[in-house]
C-alpha atoms as a PDB file:
ATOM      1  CA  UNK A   1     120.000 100.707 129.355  1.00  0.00           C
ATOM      2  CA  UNK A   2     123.775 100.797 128.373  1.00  0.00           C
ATOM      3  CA  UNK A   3     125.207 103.785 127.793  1.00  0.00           C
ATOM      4  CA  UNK A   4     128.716 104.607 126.738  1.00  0.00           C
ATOM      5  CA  UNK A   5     129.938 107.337 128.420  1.00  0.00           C
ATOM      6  CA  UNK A   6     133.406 107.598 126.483  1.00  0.00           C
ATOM      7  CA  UNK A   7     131.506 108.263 123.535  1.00  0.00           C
ATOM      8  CA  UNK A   8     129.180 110.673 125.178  1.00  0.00           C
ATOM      9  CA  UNK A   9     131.998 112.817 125.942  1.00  0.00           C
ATOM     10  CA  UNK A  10     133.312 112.149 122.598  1.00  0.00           C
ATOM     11  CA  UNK A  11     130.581 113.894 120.835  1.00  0.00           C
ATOM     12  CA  UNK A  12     131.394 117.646 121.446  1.00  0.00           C
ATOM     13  CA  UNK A  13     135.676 116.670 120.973  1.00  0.00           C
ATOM     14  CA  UNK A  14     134.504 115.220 117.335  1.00  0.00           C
ATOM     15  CA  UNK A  15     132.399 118.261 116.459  1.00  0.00           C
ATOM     16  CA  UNK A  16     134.893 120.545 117.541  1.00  0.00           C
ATOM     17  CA  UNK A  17     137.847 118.555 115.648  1.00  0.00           C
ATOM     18  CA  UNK A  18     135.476 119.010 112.310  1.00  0.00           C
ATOM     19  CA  UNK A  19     134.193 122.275 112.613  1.00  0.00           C
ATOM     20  CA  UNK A  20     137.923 123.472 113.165  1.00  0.00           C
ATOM     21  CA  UNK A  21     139.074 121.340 110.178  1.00  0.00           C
ATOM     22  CA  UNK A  22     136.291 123.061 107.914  1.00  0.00           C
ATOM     23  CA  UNK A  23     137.295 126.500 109.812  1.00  0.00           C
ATOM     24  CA  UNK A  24     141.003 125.853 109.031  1.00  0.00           C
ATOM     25  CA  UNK A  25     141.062 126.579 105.489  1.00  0.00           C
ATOM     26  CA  UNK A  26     140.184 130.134 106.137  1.00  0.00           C
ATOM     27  CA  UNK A  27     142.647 131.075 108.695  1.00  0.00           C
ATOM     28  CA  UNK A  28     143.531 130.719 112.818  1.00  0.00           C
ATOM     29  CA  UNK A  29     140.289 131.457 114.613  1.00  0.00           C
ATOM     30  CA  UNK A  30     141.003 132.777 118.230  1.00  0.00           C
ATOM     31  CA  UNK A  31     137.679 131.961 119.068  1.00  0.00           C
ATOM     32  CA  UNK A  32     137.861 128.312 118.042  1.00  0.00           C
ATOM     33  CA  UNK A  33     141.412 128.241 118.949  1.00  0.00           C
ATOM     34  CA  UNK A  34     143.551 128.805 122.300  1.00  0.00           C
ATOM     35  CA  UNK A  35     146.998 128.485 120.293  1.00  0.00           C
ATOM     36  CA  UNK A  36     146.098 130.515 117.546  1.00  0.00           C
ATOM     37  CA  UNK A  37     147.556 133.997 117.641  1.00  0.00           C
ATOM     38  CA  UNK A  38     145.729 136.077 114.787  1.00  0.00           C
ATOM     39  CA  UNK A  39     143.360 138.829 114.359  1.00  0.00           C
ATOM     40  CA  UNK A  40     140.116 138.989 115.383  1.00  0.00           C
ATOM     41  CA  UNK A  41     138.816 141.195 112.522  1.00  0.00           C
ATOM     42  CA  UNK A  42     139.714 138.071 110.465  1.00  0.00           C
ATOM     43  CA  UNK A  43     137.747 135.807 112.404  1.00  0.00           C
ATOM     44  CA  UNK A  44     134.952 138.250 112.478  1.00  0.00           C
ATOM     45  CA  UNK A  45     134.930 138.732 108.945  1.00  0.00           C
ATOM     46  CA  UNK A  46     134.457 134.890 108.303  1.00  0.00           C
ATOM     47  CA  UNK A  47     131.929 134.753 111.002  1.00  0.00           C
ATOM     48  CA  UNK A  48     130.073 137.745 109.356  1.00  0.00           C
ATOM     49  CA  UNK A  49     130.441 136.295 105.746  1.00  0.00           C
ATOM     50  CA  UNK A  50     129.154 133.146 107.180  1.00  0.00           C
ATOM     51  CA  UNK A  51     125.777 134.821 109.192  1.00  0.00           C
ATOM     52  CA  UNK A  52     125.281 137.073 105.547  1.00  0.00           C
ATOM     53  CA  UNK A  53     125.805 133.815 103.569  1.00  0.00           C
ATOM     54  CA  UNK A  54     122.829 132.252 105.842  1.00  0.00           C
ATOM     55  CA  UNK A  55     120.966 135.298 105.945  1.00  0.00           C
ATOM     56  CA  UNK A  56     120.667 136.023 102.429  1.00  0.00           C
ATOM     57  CA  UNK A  57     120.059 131.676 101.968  1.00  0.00           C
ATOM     58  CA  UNK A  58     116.993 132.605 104.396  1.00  0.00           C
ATOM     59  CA  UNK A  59     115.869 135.861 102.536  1.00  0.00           C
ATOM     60  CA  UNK A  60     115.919 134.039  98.921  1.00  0.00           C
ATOM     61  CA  UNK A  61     114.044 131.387 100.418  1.00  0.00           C
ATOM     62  CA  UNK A  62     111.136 133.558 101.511  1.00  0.00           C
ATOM     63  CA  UNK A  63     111.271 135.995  98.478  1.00  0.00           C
ATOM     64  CA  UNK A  64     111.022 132.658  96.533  1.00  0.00           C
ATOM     65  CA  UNK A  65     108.257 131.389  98.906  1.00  0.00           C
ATOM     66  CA  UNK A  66     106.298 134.550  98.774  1.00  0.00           C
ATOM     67  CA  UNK A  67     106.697 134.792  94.651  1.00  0.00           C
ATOM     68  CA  UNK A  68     105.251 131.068  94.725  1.00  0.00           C
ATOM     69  CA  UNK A  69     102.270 131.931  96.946  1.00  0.00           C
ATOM     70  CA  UNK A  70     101.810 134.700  94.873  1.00  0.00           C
ATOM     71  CA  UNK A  71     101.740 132.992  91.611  1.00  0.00           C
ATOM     72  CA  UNK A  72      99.516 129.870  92.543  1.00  0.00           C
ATOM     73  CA  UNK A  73      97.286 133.132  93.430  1.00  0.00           C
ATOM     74  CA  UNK A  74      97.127 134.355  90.456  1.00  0.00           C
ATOM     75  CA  UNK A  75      97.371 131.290  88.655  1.00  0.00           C
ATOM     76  CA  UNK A  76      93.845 130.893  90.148  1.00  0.00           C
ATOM     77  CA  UNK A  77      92.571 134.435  89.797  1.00  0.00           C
ATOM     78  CA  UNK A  78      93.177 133.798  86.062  1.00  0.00           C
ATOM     79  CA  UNK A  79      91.323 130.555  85.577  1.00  0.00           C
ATOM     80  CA  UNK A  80      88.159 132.204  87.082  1.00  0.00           C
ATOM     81  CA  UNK A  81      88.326 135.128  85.155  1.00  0.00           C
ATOM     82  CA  UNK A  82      88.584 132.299  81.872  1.00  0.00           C
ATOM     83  CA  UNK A  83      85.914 130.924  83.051  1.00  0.00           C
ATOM     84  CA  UNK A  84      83.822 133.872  83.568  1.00  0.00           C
ATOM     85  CA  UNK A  85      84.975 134.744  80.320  1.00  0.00           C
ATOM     86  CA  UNK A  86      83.323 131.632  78.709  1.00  0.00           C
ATOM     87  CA  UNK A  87      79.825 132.028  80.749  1.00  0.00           C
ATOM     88  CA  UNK A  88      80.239 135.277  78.962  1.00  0.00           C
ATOM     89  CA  UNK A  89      80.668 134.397  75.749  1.00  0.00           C
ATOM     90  CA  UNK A  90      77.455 131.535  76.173  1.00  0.00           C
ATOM     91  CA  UNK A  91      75.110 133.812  77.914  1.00  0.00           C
ATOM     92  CA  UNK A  92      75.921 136.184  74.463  1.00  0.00           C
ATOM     93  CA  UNK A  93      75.101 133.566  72.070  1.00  0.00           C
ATOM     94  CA  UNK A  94      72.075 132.973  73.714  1.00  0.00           C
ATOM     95  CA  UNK A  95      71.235 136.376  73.758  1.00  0.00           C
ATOM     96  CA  UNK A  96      72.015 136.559  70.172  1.00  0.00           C
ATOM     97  CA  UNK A  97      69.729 133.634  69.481  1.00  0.00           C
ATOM     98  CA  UNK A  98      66.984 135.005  71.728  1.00  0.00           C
ATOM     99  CA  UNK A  99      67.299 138.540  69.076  1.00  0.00           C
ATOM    100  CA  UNK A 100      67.422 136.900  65.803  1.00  0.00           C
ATOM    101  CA  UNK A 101      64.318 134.577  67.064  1.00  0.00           C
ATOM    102  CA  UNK A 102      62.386 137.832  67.917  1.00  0.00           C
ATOM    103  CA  UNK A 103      63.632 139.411  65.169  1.00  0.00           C
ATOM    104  CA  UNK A 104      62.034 137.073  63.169  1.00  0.00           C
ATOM    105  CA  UNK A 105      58.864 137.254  65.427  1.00  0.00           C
ATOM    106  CA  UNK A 106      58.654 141.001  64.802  1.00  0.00           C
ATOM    107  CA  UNK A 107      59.051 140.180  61.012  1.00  0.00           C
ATOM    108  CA  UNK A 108      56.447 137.173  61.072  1.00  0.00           C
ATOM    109  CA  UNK A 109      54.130 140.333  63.073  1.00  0.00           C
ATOM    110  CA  UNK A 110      54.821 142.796  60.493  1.00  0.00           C
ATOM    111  CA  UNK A 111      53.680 140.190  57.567  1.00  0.00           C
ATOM    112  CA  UNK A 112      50.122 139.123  59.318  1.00  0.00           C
ATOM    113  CA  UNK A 113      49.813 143.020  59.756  1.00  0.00           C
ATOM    114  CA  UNK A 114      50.552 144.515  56.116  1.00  0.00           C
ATOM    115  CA  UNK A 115      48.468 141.477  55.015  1.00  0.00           C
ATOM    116  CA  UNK A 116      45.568 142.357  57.566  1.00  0.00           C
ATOM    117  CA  UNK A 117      46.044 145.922  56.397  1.00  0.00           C
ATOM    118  CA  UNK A 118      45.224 144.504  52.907  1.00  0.00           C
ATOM    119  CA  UNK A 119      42.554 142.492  53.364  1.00  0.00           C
ATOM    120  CA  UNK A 120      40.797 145.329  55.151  1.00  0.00           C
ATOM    121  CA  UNK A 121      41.629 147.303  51.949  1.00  0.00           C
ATOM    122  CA  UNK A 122      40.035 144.763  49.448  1.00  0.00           C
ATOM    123  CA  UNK A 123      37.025 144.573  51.509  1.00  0.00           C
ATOM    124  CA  UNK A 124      36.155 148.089  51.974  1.00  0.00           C
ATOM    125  CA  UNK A 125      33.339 149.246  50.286  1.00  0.00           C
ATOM    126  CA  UNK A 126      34.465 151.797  48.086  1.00  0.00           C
ATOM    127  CA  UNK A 127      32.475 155.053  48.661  1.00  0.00           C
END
């Protein structure tokens, strides 16, 4: 296995070069920096605003995550109560059949017994 060992020790000089070129816009950082002669609550401050910037990228994320969760959730919750809601509304109808059919039983009943009641009527003896 050939390995180049120049660019090896390349690596960290490159990602130093960049992250100071991406750094220098905002000012001399002392801590990036042996020349640079500035204050450190200004390198602070863009450290800080950097850490809050990722922070609050990491906080959205999980608020956003947890609102997500939350809403598949109820998305769910609300297609079982719909379809609890429909069993409902069959088991009803066939209640309601089930009442008009007795109903009509009862009324079929009623007939046979006013028409018993008159036949016994008719054949009494009168006395």
């Amino acid at each position: 296995m050939l390995t180049n060992s120049k660019f090896y020790h390349q690596q960290p000089t490159i990602l130093y070069t960049v992250l100071y070129e991406i750094l220098a816009v905002w000012g001399c950082m002392p801590e990036l920096t042996k020349e640079c002669m500035d204050m450190t609550n200004a390198s602070s401050t863009y450290v800080s605003i950097a850490l809050g910037a990722i922070t609050g990228a990491v906080i959205s994320w999980w608020i956003y995550n947890m609102q997500k969760k939350t809403s598949v959730k109820q998305d769910e919750t609300l297609k079982r109560i719909n379809d609890v809601e429909q069993s409902h509304d069959r088991l009803l109808k066939s209640i309601e059949q089930f009442q008009r059919h007795q109903e009509k039983l009862l009324s079929e009943i009623l007939n046979l017994d006013r028409k018993i009641d008159s036949i016994i009527e008719t054949d009494r003896p009168t006395r």
